[in-house]
Every structure is written in structure tokens, then in C-alpha cells.
C-alpha atoms as a PDB file:
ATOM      1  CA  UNK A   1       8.995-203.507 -71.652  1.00  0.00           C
ATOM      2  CA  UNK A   2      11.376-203.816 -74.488  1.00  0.00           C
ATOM      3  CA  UNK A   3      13.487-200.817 -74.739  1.00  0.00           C
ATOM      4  CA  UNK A   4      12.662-200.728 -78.830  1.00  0.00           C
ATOM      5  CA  UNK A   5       8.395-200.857 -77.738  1.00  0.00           C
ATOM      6  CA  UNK A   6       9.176-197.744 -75.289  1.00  0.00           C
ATOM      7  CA  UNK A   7      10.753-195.895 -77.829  1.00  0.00           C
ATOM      8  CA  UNK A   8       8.580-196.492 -80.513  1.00  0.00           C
ATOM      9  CA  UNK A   9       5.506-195.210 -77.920  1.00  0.00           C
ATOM     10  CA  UNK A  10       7.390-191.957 -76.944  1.00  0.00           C
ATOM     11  CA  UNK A  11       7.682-190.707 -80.418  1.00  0.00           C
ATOM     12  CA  UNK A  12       4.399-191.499 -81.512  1.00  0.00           C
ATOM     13  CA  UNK A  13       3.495-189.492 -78.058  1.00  0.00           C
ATOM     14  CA  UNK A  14       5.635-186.971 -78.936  1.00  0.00           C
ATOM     15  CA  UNK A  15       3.995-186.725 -83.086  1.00  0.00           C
ATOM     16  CA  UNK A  16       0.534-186.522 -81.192  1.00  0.00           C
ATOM     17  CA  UNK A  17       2.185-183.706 -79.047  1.00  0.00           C
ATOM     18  CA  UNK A  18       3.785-181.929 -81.683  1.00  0.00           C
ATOM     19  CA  UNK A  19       0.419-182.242 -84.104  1.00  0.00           C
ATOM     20  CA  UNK A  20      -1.492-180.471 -81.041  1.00  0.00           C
ATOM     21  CA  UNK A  21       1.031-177.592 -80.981  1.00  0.00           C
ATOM     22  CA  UNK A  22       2.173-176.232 -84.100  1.00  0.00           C
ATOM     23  CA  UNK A  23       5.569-176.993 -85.015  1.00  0.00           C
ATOM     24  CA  UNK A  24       8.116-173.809 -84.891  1.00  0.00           C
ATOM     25  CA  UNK A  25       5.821-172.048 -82.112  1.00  0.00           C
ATOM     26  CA  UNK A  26       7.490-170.885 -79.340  1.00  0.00           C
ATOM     27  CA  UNK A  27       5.066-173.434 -77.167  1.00  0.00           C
ATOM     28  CA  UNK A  28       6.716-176.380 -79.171  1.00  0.00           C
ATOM     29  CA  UNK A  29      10.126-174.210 -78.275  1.00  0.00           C
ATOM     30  CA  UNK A  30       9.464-174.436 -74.327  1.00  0.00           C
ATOM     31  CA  UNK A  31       7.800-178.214 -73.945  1.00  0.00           C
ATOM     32  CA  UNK A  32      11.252-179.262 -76.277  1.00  0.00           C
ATOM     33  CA  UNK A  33      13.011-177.347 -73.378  1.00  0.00           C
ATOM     34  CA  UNK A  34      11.327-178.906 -70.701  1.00  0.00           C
ATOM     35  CA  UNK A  35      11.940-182.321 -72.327  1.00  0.00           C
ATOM     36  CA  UNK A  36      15.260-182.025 -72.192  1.00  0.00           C
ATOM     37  CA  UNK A  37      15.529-180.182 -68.896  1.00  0.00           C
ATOM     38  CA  UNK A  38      14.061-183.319 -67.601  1.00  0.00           C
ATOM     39  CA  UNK A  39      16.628-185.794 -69.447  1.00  0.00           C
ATOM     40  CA  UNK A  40      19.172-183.853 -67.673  1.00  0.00           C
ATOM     41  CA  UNK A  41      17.811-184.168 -64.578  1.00  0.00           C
ATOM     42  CA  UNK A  42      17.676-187.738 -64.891  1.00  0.00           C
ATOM     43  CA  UNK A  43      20.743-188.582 -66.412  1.00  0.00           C
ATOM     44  CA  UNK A  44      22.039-186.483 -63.131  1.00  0.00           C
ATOM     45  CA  UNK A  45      20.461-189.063 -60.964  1.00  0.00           C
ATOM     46  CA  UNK A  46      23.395-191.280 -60.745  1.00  0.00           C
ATOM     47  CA  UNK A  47      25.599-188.326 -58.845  1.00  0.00           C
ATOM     48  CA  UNK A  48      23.393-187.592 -55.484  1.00  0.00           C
ATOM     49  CA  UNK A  49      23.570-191.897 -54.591  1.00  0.00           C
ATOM     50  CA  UNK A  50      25.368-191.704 -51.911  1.00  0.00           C
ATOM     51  CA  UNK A  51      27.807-194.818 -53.262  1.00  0.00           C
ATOM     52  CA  UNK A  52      28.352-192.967 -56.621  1.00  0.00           C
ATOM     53  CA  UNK A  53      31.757-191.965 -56.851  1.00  0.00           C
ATOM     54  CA  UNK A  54      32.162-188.653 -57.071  1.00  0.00           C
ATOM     55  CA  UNK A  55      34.356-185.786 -54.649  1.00  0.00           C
ATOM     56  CA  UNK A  56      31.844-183.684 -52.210  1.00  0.00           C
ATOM     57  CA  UNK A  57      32.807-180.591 -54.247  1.00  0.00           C
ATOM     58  CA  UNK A  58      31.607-182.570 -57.654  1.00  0.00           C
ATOM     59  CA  UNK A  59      28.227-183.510 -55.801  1.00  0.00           C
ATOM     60  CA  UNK A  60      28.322-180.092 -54.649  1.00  0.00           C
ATOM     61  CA  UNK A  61      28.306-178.774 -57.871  1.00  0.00           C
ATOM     62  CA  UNK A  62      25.653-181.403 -59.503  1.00  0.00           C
ATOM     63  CA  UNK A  63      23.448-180.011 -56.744  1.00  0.00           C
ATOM     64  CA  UNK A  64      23.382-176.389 -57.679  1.00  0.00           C
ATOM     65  CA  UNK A  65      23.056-177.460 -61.354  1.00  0.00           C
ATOM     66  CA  UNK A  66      20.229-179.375 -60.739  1.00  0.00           C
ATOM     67  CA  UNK A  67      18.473-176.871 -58.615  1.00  0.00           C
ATOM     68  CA  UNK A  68      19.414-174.611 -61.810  1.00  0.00           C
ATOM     69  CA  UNK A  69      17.347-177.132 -64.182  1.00  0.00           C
ATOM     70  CA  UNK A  70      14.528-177.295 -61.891  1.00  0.00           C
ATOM     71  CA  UNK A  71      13.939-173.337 -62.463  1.00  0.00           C
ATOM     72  CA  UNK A  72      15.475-173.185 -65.779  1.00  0.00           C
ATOM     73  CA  UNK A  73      11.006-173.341 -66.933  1.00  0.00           C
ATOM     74  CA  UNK A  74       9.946-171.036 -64.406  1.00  0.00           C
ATOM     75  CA  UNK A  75      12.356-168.357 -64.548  1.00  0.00           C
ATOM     76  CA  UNK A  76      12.841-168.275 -68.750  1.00  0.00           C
ATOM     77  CA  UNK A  77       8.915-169.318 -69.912  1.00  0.00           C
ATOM     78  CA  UNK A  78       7.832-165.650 -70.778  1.00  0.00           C
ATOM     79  CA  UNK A  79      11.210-164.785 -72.450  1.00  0.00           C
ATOM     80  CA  UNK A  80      11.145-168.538 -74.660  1.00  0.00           C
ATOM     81  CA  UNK A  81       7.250-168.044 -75.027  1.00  0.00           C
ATOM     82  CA  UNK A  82       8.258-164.005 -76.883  1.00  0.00           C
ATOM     83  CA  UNK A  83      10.856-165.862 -79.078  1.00  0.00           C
ATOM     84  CA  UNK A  84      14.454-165.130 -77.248  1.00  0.00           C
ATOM     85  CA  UNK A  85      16.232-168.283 -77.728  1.00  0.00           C
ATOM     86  CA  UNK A  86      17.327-169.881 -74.647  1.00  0.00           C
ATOM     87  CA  UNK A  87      19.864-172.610 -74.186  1.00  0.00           C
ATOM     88  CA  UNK A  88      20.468-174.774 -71.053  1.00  0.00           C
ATOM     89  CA  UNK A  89      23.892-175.321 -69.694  1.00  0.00           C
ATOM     90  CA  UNK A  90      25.575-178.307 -70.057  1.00  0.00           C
ATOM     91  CA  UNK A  91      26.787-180.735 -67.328  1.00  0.00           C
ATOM     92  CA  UNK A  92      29.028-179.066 -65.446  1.00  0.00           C
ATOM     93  CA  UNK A  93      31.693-182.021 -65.721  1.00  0.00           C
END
């Protein structure tokens, strides 16, 4: 699928989304979160092949940052649902 279609289909997914939930709630807040929680964990992808690259202690470190992003949801939801902002770490490298 053309990369042009795809994007096209994921914002008008993402309008249909974001007419459901009322923009500026903290609902829209946390499912922007998780969005890009989950670009981060793909763009991460790359590091854990085993022919990618990268030093054992860099791998190391893409590992604990990814376990991070898959509880960044679970363990800040009720804090991002009450309004605290919340920001997700960058890449570590």
C-alpha cells in the first residue's frame, strides 16, 4: 500500500478517534501517549536484531527502556487520566 494511502487512512482514523473523545480530555491526553509510546517502541525495533550494530551495553540499555515504555500506560494512567502532565523519556542514545 502506498505509503501516501496509509497515511491518509491513519489520520482520518485518528479524526474519527479524536471526534469520539473530546479533544483536550485527559482520555485524548493518555491514547496520544500511548500512540507515541508505541512509535517508540517500534522505531526501537531495529536495536534487539541480533545483526544491528550496536555494543551489548547499548542493547542493554534499549532493553530496559523498552521494558520502561511497555509500563509507561500502566503505571502513569490514573495520574494522566487526573490531569498531571506526563512526558516519556527520550531514546536513551
Amino acid at each position: 500500500m502506498d505509503e501516501e494511502i496509509k497515511e491518509e487512512i491513519k489520520e482520518e482514523i485518528t479524526e474519527e478517534i479524536k471526534e469520539e473523545i473530546a479533544e483536550g480530555t485527559n482520555e485524548w491526553e493518555l491514547f496520544q501517549l500511548r500512540n507515541t509510546r508505541n512509535s517508540l517502541l517500534q522505531l526501537t525495533d531495529k536495536y534487539l536484531l541480533s545483526d544491528y550494530p550496536i555494543s551489548d551495553e547499548k542493547r542493554y540499555e534499549i532493553i530496559e527502556y523498552r521494558q520502561y515504555l511497555r509500563n509507561f500506560i500502566n503505571i502513569n494512567q490514573e495520574a494522566i487520566l487526573n490531569g498531571e502532565k506526563i512526558e516519556i523519556l527520550p531514546i536513551p542514545f
